[in-house]
Protein backbone atom coordinates (compact mmCIF):
# COMPACT_ATOMS: atom_id res chain seq x y z
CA UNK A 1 -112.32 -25.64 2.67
CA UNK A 2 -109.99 -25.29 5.46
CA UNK A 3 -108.53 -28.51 4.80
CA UNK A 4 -107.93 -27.33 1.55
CA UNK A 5 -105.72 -24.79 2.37
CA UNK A 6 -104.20 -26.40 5.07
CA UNK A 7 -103.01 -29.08 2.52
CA UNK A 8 -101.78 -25.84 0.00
CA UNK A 9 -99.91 -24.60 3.03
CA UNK A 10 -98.61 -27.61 3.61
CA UNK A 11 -97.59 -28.37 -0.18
CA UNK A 12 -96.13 -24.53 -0.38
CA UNK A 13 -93.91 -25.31 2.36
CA UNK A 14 -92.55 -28.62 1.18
CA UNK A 15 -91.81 -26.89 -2.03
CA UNK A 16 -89.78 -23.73 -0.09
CA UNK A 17 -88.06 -26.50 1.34
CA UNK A 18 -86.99 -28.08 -1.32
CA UNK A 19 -85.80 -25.19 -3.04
CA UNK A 20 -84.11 -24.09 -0.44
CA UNK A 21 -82.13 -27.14 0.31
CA UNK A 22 -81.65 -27.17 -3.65
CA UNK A 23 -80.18 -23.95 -3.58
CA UNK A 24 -77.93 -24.90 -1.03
CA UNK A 25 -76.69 -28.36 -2.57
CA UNK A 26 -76.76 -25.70 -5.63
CA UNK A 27 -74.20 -22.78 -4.05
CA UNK A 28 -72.09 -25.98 -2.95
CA UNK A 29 -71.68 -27.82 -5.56
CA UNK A 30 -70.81 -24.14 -7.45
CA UNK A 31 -68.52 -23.18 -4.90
CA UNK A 32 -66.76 -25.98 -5.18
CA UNK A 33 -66.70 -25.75 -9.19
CA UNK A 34 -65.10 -22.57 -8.88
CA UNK A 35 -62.76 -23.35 -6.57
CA UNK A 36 -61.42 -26.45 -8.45
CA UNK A 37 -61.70 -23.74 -11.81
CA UNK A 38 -59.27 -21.36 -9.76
CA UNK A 39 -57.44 -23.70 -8.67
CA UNK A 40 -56.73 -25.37 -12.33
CA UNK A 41 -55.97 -21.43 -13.23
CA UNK A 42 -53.73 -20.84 -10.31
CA UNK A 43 -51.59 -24.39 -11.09
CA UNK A 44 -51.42 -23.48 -14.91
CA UNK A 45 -49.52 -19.61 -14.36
CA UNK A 46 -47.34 -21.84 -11.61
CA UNK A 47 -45.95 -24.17 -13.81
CA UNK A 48 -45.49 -21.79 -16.35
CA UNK A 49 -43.46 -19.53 -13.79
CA UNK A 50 -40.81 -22.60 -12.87
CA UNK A 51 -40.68 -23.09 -16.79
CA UNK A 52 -40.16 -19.46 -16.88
CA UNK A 53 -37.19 -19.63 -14.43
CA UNK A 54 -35.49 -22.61 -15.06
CA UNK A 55 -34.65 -20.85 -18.32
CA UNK A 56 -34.12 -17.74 -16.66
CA UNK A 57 -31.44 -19.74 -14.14
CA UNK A 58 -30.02 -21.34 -17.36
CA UNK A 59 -29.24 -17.75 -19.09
CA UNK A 60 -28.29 -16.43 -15.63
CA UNK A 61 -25.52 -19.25 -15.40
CA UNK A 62 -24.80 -18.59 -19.01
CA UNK A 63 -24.29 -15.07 -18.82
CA UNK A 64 -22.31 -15.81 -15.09
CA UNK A 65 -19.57 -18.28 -17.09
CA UNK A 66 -19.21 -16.02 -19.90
CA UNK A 67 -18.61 -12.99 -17.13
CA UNK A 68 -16.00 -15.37 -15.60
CA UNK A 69 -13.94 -16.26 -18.61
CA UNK A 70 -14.26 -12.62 -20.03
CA UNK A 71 -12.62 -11.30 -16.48
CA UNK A 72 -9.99 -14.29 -16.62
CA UNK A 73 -8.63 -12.87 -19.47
CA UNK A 74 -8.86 -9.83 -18.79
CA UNK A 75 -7.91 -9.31 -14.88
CA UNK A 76 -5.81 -6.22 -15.69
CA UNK A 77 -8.97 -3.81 -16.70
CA UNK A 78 -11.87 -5.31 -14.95
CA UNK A 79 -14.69 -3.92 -12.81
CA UNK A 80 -14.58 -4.79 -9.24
CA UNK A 81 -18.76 -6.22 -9.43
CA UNK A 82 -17.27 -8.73 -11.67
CA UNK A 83 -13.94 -9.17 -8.84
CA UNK A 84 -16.55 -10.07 -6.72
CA UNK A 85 -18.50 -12.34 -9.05
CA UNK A 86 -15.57 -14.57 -9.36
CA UNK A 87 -15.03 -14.50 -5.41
CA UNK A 88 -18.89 -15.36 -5.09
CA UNK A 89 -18.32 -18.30 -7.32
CA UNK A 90 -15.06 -19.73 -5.87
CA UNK A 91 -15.64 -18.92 -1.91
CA UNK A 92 -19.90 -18.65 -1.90
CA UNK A 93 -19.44 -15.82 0.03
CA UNK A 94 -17.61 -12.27 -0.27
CA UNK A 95 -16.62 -10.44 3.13
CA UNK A 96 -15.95 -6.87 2.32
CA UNK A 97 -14.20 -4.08 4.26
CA UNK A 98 -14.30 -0.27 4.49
CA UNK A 99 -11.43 1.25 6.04
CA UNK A 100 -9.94 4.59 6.43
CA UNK A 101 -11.69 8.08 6.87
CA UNK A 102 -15.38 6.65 7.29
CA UNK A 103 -18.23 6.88 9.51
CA UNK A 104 -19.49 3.24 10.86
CA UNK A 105 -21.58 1.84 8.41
CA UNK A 106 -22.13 4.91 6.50
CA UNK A 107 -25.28 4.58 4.90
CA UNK A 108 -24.04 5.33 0.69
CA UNK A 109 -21.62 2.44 1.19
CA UNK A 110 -24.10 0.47 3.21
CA UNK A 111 -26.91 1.32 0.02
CA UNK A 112 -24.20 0.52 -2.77
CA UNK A 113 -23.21 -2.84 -1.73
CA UNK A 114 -26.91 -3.80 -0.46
CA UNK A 115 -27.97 -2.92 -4.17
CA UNK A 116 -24.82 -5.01 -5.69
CA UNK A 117 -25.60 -8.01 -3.70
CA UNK A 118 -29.40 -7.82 -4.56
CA UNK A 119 -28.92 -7.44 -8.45
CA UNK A 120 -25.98 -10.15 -8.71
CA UNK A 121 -27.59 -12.50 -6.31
CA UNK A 122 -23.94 -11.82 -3.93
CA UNK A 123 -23.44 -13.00 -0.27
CA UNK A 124 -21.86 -10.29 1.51
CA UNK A 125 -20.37 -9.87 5.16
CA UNK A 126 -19.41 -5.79 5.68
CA UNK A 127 -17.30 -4.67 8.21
CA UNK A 128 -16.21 -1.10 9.09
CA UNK A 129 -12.69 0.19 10.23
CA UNK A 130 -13.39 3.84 11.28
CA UNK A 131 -10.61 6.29 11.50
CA UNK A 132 -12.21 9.35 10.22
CA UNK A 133 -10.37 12.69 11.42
CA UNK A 134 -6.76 11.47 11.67
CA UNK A 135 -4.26 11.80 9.68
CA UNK A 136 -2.00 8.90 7.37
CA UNK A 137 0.97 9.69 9.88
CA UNK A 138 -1.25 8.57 12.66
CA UNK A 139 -2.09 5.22 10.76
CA UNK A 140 1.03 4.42 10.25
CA UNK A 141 2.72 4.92 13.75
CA UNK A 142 -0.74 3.86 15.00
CA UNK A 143 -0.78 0.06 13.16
CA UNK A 144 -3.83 0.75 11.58
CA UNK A 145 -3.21 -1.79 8.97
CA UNK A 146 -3.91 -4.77 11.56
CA UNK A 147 -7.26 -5.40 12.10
CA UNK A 148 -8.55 -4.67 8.51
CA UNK A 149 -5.59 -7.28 7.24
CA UNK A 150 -6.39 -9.28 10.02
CA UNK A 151 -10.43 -9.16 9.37
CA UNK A 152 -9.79 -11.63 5.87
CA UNK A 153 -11.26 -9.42 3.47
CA UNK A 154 -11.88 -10.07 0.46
CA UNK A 155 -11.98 -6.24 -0.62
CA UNK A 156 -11.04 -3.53 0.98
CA UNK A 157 -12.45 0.15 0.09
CA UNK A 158 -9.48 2.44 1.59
CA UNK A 159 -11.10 5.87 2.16
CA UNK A 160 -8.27 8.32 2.00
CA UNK A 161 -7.69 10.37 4.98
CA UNK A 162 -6.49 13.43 2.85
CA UNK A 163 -8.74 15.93 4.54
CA UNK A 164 -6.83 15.19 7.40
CA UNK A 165 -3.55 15.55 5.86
CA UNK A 166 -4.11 19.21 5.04
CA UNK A 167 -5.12 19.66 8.36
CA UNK A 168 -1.83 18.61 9.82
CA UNK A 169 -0.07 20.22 7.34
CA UNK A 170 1.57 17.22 6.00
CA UNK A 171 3.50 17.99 3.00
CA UNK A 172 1.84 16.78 -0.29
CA UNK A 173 5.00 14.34 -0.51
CA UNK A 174 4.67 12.86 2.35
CA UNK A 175 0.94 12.19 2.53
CA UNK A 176 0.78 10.17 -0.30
CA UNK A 177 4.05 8.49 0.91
CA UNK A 178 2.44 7.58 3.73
CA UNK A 179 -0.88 6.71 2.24
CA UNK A 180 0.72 4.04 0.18
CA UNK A 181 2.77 2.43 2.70
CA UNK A 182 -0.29 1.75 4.66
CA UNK A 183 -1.95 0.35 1.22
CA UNK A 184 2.08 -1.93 0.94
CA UNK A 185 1.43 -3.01 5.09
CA UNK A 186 -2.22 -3.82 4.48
CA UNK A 187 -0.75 -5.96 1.14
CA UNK A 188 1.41 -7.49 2.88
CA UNK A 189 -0.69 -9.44 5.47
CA UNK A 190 -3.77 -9.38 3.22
CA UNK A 191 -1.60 -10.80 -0.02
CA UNK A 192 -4.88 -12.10 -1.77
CA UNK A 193 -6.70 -9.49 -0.90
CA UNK A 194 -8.05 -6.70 -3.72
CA UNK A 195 -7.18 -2.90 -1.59
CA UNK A 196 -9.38 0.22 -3.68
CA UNK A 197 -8.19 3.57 -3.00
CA UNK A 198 -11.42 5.54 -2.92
CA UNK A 199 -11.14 9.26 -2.24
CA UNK A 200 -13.72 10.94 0.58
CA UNK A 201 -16.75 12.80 -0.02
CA UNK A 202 -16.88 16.52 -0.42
CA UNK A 203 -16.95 18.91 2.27
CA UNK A 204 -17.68 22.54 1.56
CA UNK A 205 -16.29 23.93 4.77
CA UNK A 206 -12.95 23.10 3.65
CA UNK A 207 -12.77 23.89 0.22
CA UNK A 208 -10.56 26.84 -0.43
CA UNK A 209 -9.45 26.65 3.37
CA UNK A 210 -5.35 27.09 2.91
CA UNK A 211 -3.26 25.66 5.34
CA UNK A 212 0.62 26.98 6.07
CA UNK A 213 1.75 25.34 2.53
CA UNK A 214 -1.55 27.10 0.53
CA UNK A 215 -3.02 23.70 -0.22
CA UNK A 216 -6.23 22.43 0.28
CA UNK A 217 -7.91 19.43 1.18
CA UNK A 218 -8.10 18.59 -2.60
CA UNK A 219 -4.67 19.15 -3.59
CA UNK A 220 -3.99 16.05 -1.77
CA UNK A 221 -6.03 13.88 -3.17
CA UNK A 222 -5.16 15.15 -7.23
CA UNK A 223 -1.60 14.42 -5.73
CA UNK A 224 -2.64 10.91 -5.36
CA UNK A 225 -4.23 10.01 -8.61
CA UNK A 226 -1.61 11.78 -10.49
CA UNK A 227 1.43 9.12 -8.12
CA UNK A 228 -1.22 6.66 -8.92
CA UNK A 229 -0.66 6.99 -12.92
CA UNK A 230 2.85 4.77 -12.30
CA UNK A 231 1.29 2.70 -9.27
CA UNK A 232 -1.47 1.88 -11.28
CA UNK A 233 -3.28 0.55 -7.66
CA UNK A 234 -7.38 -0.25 -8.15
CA UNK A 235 -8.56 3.55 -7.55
CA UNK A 236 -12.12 5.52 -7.21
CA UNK A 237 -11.83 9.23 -7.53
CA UNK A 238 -15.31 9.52 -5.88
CA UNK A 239 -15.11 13.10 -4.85
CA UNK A 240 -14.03 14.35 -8.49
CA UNK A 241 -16.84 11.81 -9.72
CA UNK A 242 -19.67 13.59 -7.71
CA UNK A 243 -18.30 17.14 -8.24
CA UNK A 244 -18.28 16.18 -12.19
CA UNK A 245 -22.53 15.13 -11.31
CA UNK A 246 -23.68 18.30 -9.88
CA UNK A 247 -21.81 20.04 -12.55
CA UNK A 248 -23.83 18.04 -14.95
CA UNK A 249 -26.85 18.41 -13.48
CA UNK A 250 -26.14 22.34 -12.75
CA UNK A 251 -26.55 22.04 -8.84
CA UNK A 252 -24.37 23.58 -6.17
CA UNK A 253 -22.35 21.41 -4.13
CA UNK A 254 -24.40 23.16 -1.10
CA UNK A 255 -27.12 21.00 -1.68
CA UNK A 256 -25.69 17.62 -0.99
CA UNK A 257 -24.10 18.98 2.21
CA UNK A 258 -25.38 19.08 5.82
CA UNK A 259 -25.92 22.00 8.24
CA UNK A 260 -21.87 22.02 9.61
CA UNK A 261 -21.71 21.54 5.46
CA UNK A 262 -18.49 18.97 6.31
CA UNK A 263 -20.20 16.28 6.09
CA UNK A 264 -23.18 14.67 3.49
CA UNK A 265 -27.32 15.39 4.03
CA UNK A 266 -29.43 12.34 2.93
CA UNK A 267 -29.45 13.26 -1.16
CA UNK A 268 -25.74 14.18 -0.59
CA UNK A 269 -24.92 10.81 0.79
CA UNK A 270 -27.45 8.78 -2.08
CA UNK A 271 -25.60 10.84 -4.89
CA UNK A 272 -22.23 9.63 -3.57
CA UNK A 273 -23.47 6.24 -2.84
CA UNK A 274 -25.14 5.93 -6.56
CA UNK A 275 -21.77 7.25 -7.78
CA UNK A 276 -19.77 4.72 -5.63
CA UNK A 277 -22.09 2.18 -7.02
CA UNK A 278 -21.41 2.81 -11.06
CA UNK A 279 -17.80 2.61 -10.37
CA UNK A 280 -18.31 -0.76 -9.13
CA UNK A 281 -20.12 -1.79 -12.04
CA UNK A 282 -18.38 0.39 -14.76
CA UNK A 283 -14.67 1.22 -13.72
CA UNK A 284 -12.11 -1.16 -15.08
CA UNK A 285 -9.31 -1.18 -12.38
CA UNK A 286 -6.34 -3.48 -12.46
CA UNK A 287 -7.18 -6.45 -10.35
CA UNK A 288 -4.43 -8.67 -11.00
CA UNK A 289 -3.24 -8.07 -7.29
CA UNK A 290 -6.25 -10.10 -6.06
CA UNK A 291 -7.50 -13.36 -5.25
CA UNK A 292 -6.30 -16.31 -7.78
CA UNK A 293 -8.03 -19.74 -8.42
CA UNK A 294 -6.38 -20.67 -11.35
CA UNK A 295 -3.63 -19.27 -13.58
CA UNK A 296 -0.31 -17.55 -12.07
CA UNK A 297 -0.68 -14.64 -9.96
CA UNK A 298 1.94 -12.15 -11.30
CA UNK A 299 4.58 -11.20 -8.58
CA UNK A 300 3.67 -7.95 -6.03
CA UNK A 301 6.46 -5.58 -4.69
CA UNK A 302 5.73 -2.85 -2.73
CA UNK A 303 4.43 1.17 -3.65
CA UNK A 304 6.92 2.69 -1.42
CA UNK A 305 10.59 0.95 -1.75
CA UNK A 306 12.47 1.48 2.10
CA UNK A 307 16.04 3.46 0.81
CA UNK A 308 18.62 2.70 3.21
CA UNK A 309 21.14 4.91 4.33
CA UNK A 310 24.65 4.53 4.19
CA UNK A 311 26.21 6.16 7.01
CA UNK A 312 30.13 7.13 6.35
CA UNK A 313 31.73 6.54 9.56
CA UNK A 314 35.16 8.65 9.55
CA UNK A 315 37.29 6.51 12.07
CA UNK A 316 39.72 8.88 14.62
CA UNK A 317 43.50 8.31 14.16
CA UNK A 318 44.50 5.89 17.14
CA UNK A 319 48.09 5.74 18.85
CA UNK A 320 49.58 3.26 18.73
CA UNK A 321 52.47 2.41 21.45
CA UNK A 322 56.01 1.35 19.94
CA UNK A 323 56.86 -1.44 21.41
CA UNK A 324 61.06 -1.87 22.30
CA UNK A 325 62.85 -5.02 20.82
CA UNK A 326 65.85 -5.98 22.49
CA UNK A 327 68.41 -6.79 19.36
CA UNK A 328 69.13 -10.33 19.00
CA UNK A 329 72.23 -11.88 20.57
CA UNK A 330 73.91 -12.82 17.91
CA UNK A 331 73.70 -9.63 16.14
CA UNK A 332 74.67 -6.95 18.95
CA UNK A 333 77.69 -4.92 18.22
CA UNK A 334 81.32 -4.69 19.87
CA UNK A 335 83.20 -1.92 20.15
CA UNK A 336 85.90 -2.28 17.97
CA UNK A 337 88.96 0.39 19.61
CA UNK A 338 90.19 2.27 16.28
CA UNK A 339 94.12 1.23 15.27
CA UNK A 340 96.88 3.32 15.98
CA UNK A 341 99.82 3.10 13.00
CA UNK A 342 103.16 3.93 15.45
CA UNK A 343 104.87 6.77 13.82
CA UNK A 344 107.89 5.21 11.35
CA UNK A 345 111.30 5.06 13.31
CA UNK A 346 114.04 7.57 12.42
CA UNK A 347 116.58 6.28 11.03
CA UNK A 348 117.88 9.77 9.93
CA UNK A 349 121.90 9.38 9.39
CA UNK A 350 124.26 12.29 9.99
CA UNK A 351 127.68 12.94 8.50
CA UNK A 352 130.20 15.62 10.30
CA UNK A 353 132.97 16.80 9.11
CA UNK A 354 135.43 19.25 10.32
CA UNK A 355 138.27 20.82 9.65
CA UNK A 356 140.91 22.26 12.31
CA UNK A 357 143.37 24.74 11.68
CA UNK A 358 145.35 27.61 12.93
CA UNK A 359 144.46 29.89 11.54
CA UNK A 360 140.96 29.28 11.18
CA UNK A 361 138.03 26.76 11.39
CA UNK A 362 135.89 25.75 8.79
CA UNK A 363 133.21 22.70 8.83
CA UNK A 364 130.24 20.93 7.01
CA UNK A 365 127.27 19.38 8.52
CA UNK A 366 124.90 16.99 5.99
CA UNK A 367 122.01 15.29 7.56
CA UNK A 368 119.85 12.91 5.68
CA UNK A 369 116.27 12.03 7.15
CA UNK A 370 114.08 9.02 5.99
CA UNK A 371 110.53 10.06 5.46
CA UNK A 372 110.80 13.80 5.61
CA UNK A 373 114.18 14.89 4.52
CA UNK A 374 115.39 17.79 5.69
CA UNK A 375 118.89 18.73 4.47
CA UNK A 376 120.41 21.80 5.84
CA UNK A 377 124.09 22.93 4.92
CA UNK A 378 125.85 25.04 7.77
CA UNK A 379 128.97 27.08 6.86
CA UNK A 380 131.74 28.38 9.67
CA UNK A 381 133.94 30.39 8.44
């Protein structure tokens, strides 16, 4: 009997065994069915994906060539994303510049052109040429215009210092005078470059602030886009754009300002940068002044043409010395002594006669005188 169920012992665990080590062999050889099955599912969704985006590469380059001839033809009323398509596609890379009244690498121009590059598959090098609080005079006598023409840019956003204009009390005039001749200097050295005039960001603290001439800061910037109708220069009104969105959306411009409410908070500063960013895509601005690859580029003068004076000089009366000639020789004159006619000789002939007597005396005297005659008769008795 005990062998008995020694031997059942024995045949129980052979069989625990074996189904053990078949459940093993079992889980394996499933494990490794279901990994090949997942694999096979993962390789099927992959090729489909590079099926998927060779054609979506083929429309992208479709719709990219179409963009480009479209803006060839049209480089007079274009939008500055598809400026910098056509860069992208001649250069490979874009290198953008901000310039004017604007804080280093403020954040809604940093968003904007993050979010262009990303959705137009752009290469982009930003650089930032900070002159916020000073005035257009001070860019001018200060050579502002160097580095940023000197930095190769592609395009260059020109912030307009025109709160700082009404600080100075520039004249109106003169402010946009002097905003364009920085835009002609910055031209000049930067020929291919494409300059946007892109007015600043609101600031509450100054609104309605008069200076000595009763303007404020936004006087001078409607002065420039209303100069701009006959320049017809690439130009954002930015600050008009935003003002126009919380009036659409029936907020107060307090709430996109910060606590000194001159500058932008963080929603103030995404509203401006989403506005910045649908002029980009949207605004047609005349690019002609930019970069060409092909085709003539039509010819650039300057904004602002230099007048030159003409100064009237009156010249004083000078004295001249006479100088004495000596007469010539052969021509001086001689005293000549005047002639003296002698007097005519008298030949005056004179008769007598006379007559003696006794008893009386009586005579007659005749003279006769050649040139003046005198004849005189004398009588004795």
């Amino acid at each position: 009997m005990k062998k008995k169920e020694v031997l059942i012992v024995t045949l129980m665990g052979i069989v625990t065994i074996a189904i053990i080590l078949f459940g093993y062999k079992y889980s394996a050889d499933r494990k490794e069915q279901l990994l090949l099955e997942g694999a096979q599912k993962n390789e099927q969704p992959a090729v489909q994906s590079s099926a998927e985006m060779d054609t979506s590469e083929a429309e992208k380059a479709a719709a990219l060539e179409k963009t480009l001839q479209t803006f060839a033809e049209n480089r007079g009323a274009a939008s500055v994303v598809d400026y910098l398509q056509y860069i992208q596609y001649h250069n490979k890379q874009i290198n953008v510049a901000f310039f004017g009244d604007i804080a280093e690498e403020a954040s809604w121009a940093k968003t904007a052109m993050t979010d262009i590059q990303s959705a137009y598959a752009l290469t982009m090098n930003l650089s930032y040429f900070s002159h916020s609080g000073e005035s257009s005079a001070v860019y001018l006598n200060g050579g502002y215009s160097q580095p940023v023409a000197a930095s190769n840019a592609d395009v260059i956003f020109y912030v307009l210092p025109t709160k700082a204009d009404q600080t100075a009390d520039i004249a109106r005039a003169q402010s946009t005078e002097n905003i364009f001749k920085v835009y002609d200097e910055i031209k000049a050295a930067s020929p291919n470059a494409l300059i946007v005039l892109v007015t600043p960001p609101p600031a509450e603290a100054k609104m309605n602030v008069l200076n000595s001439r009763s303007l404020d800061y936004r006087d001078y910037a409607t002065s420039l886009a209303e100069a701009n109708q006959t320049y017809n220069v690439p130009f954002y009104d930015l600050h008009a754009d935003t003002l126009q969105e919380l009036e659409n959306t029936g907020a107060a411009v307090s709430t996109i300002m910060d606590e000194a409410k001159l500058g932008l908070n963080e929603s103030g500063a995404t509203l401006f940068g989403t506005v910045f960013e649908k002029n980009l895509k949207t605004k047609t601005v005349n690019t002609t002044s930019g970069l060409y690859v092909e085709g003539e580029k039509p010819a650039m003068e300057s904004i602002i043409k230099e007048t030159v004076e003409e100064n009237t000089v009156t010249q004083e009366p000078v004295y001249v010395e006479p100088v004495y000639e000596a007469p010539a020789s052969s021509s001086e004159s001689v005293y000549e002594a005047p002639t003296i006619t002698a007097p005519a000789q008298d030949t005056t002939t004179y008769d007598t006669t006379a007559t003696d007597s006794t008893t009386g005396t009586s005579g007659t005297t005749t003279g006769t005188t050649t040139g003046t005659t005198t004849q005189a008769t004398t009588v004795v008795e």
